[in-house]
N, C-alpha and C. Protein backbone atom coordinates (compact mmCIF):
# COMPACT_ATOMS: atom_id res chain seq x y z
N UNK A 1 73.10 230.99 62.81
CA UNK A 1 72.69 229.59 62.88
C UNK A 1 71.24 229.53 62.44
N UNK A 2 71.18 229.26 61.43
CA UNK A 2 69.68 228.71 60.89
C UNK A 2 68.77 227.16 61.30
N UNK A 3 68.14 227.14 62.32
CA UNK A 3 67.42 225.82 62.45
C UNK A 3 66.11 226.34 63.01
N UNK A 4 65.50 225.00 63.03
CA UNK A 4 64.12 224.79 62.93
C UNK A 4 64.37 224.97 65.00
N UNK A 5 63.08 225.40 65.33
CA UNK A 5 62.55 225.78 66.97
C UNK A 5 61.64 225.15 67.14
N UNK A 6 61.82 224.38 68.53
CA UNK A 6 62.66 224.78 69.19
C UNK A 6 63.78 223.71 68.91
N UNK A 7 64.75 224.22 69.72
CA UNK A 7 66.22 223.78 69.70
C UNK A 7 66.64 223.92 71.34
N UNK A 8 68.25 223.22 71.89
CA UNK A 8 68.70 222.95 72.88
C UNK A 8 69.86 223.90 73.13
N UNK A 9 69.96 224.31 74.59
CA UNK A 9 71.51 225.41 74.60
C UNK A 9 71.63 224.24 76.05
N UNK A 10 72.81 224.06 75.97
CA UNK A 10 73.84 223.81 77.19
C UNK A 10 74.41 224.39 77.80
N UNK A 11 74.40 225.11 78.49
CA UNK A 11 75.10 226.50 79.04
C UNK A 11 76.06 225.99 80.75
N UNK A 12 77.54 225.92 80.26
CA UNK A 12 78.14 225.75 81.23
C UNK A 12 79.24 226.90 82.09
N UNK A 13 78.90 227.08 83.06
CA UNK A 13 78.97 228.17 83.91
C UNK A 13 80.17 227.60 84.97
N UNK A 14 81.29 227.75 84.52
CA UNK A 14 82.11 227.93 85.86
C UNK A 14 83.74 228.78 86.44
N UNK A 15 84.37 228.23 87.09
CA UNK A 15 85.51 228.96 87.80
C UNK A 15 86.65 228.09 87.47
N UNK A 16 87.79 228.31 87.59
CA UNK A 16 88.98 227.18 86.95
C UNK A 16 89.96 227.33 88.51
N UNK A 17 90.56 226.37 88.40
CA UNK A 17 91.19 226.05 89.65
C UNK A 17 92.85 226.79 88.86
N UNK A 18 93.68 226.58 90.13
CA UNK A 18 95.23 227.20 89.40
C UNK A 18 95.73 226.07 88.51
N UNK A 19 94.97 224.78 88.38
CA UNK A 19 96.01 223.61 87.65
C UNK A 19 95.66 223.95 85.88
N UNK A 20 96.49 224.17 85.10
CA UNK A 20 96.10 224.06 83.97
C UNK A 20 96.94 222.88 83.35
N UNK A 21 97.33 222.30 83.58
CA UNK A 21 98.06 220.64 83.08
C UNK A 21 96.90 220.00 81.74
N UNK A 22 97.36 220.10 80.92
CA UNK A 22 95.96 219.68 79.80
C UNK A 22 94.72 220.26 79.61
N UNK A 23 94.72 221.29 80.32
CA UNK A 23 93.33 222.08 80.03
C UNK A 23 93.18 221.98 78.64
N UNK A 24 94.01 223.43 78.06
CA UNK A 24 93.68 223.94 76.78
C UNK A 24 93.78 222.96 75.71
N UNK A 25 94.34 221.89 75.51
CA UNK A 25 94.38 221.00 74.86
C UNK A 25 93.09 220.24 74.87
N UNK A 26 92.76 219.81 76.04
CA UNK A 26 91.38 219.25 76.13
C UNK A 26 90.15 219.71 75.64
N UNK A 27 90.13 221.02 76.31
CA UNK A 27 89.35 222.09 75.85
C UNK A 27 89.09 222.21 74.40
N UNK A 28 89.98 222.71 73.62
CA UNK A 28 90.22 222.44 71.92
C UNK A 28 89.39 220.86 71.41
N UNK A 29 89.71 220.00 72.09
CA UNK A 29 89.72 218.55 71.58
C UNK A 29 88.27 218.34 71.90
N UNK A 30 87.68 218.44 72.72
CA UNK A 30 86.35 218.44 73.22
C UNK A 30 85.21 219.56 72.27
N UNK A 31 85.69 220.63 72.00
CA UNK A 31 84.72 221.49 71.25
C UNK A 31 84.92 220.46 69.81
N UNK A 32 85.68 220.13 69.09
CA UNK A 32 86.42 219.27 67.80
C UNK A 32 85.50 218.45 67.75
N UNK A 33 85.25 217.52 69.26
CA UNK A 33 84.40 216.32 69.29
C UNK A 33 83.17 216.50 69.39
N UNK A 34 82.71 217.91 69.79
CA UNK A 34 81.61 218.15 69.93
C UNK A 34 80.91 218.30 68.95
N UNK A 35 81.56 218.76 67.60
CA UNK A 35 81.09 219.43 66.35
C UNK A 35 81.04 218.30 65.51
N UNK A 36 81.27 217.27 65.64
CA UNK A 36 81.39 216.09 65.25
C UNK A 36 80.19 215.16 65.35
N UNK A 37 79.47 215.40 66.77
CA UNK A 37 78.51 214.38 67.46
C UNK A 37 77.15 214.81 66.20
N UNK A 38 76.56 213.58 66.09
CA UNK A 38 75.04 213.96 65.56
C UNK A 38 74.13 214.79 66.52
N UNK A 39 73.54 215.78 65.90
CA UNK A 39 72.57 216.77 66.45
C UNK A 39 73.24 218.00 67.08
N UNK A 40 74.75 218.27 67.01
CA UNK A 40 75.24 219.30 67.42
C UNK A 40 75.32 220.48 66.66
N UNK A 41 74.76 221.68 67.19
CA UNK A 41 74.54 223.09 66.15
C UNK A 41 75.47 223.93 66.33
N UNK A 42 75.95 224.54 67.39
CA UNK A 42 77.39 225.30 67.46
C UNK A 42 77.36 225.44 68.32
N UNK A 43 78.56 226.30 69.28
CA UNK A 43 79.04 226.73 70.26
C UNK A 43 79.66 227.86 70.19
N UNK A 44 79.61 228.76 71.53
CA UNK A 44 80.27 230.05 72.09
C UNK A 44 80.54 229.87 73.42
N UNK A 45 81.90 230.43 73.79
CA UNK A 45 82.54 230.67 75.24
C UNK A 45 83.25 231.90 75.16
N UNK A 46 82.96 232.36 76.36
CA UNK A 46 83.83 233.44 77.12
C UNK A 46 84.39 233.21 78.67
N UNK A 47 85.62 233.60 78.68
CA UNK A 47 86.11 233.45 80.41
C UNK A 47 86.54 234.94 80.68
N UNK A 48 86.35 235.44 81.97
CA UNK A 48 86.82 236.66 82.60
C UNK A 48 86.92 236.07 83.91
N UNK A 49 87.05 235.25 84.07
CA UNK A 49 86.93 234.85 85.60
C UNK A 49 86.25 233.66 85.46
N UNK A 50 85.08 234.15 85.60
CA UNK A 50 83.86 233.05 85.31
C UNK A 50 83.72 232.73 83.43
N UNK A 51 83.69 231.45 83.55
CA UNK A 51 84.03 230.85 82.01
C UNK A 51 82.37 230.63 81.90
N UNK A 52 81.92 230.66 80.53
CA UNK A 52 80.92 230.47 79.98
C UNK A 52 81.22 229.83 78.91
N UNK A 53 80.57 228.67 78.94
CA UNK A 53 80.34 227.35 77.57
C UNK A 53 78.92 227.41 77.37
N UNK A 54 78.51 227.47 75.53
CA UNK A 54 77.36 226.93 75.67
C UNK A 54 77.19 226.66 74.19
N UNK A 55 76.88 225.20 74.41
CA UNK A 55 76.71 224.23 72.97
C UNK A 55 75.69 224.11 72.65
N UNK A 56 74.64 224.50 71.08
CA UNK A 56 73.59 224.32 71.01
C UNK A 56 73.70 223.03 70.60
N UNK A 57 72.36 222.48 70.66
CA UNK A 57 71.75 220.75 69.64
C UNK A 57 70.37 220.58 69.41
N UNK A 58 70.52 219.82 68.31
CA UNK A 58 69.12 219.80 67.94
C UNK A 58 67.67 218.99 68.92
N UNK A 59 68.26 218.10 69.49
CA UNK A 59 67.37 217.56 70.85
C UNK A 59 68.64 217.20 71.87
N UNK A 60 67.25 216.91 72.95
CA UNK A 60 67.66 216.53 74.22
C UNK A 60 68.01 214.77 73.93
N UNK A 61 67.86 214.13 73.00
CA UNK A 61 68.77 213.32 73.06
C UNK A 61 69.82 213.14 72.70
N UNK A 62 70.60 214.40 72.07
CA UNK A 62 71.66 214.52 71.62
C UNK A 62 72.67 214.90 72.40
N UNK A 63 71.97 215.49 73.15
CA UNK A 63 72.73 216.11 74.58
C UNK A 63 73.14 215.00 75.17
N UNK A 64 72.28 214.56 75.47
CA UNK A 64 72.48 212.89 76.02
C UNK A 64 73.46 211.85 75.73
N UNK A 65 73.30 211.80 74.61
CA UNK A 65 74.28 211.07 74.07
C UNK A 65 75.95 211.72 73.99
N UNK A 66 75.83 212.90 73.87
CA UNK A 66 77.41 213.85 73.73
C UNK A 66 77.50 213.62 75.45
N UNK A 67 76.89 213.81 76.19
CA UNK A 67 76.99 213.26 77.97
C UNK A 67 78.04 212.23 78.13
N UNK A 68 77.45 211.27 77.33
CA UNK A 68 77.91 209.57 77.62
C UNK A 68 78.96 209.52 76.61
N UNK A 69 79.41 210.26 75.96
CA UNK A 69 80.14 210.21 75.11
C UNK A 69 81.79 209.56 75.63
N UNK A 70 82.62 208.76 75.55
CA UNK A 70 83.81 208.30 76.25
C UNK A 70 84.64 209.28 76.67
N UNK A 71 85.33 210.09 75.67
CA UNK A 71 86.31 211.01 75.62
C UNK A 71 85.52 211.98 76.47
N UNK A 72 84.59 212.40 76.25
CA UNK A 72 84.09 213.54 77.15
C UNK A 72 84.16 213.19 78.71
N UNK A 73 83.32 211.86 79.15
CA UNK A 73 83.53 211.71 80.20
C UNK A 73 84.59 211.68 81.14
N UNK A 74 85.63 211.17 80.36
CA UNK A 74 86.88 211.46 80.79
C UNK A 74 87.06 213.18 81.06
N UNK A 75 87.31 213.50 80.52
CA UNK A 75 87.72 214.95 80.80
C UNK A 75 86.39 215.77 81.50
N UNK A 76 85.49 215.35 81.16
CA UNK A 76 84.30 215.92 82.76
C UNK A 76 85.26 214.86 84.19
N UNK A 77 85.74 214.05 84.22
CA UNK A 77 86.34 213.67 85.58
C UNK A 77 87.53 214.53 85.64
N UNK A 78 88.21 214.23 84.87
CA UNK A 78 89.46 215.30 84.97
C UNK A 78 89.07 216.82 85.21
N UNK A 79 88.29 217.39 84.53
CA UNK A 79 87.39 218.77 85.57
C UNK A 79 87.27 218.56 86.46
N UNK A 80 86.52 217.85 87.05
CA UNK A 80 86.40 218.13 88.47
C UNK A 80 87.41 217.48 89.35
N UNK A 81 88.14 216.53 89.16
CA UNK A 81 89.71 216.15 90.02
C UNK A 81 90.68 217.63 89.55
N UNK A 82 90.89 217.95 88.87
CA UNK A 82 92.04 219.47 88.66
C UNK A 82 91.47 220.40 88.39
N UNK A 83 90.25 220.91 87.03
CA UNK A 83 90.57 222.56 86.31
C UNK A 83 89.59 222.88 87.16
N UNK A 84 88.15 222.71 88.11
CA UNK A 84 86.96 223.42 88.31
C UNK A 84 87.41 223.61 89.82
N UNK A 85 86.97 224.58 89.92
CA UNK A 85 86.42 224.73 91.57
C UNK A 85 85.06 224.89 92.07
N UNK A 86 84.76 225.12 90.67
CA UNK A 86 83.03 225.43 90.77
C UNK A 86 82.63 225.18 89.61
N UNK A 87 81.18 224.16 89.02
CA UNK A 87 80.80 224.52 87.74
C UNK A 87 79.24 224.41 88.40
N UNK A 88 78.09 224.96 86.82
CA UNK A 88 77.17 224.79 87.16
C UNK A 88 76.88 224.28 84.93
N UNK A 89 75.69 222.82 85.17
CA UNK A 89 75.04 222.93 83.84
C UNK A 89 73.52 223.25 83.74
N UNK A 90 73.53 224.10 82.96
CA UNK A 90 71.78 224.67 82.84
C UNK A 90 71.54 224.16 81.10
N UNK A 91 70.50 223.38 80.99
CA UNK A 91 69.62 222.47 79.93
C UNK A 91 68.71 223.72 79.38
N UNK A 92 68.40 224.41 78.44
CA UNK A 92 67.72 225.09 77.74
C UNK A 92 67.07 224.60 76.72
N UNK A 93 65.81 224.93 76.45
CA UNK A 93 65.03 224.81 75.69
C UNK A 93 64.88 226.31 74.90
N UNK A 94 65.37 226.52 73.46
CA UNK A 94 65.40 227.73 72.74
C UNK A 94 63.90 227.95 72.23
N UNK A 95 63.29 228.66 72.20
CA UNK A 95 62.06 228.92 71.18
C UNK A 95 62.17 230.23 70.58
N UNK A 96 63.16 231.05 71.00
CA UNK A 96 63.07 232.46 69.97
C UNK A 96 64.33 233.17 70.25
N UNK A 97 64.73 233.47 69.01
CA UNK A 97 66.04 233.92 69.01
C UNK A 97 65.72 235.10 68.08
N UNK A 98 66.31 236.28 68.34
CA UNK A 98 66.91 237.38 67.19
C UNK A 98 68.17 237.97 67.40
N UNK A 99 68.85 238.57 66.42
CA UNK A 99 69.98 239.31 66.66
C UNK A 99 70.28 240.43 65.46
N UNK A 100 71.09 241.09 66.11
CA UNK A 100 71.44 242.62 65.41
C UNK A 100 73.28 242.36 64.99
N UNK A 101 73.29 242.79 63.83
CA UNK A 101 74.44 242.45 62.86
C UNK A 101 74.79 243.95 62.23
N UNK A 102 75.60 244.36 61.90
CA UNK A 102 76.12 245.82 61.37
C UNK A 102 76.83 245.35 60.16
């Protein structure tokens, strides 16, 4: 990911309940919408238990706005009425990134 610093990480941290009724569908549909929103840079997740989301953007008002977003809000209620038992969101501010590639 090439952008200008600093930049925004969203980092969502949680546990999934036993209901999966529309998860993965949602899930899919929500990253789709995410990549869509103005100021959104990419995303990575991993689950082993504990699921890790985290969407970069170019500002904190973009974040903001993907927040209030309709479809999203919906399915942030539907998280927490069925898939979460636990989440946590942490707001990042990026200023330096490197990485190692083979």
């Amino acid at each position: 990911m090439l952008v200008n610093k600093p930049y925004y990480a969203v980092i969502f941290s949680n546990y999934r309940t036993d209901v999966d009724e529309g998860y993965n569908e949602t899930a899919i549909l929500m990253e789709e919408l995410a990549r869509k929103q103005p100021g959104f840079l990419e995303f990575e997740s991993a689950r082993s238990g504990l699921g890790i989301s985290v969407s970069y953007w170019k500002s904190m008002e973009a974040i903001a706005n993907w927040k209030q977003q309709l479809d999203h809000k919906l399915a942030q209620q539907k998280g927490i009425s069925d898939w979460y038992s636990w989440y946590k969101v942490r707001i990042c501010e990026v200023q330096r990134e490197y990485e190692f590639k083979k």
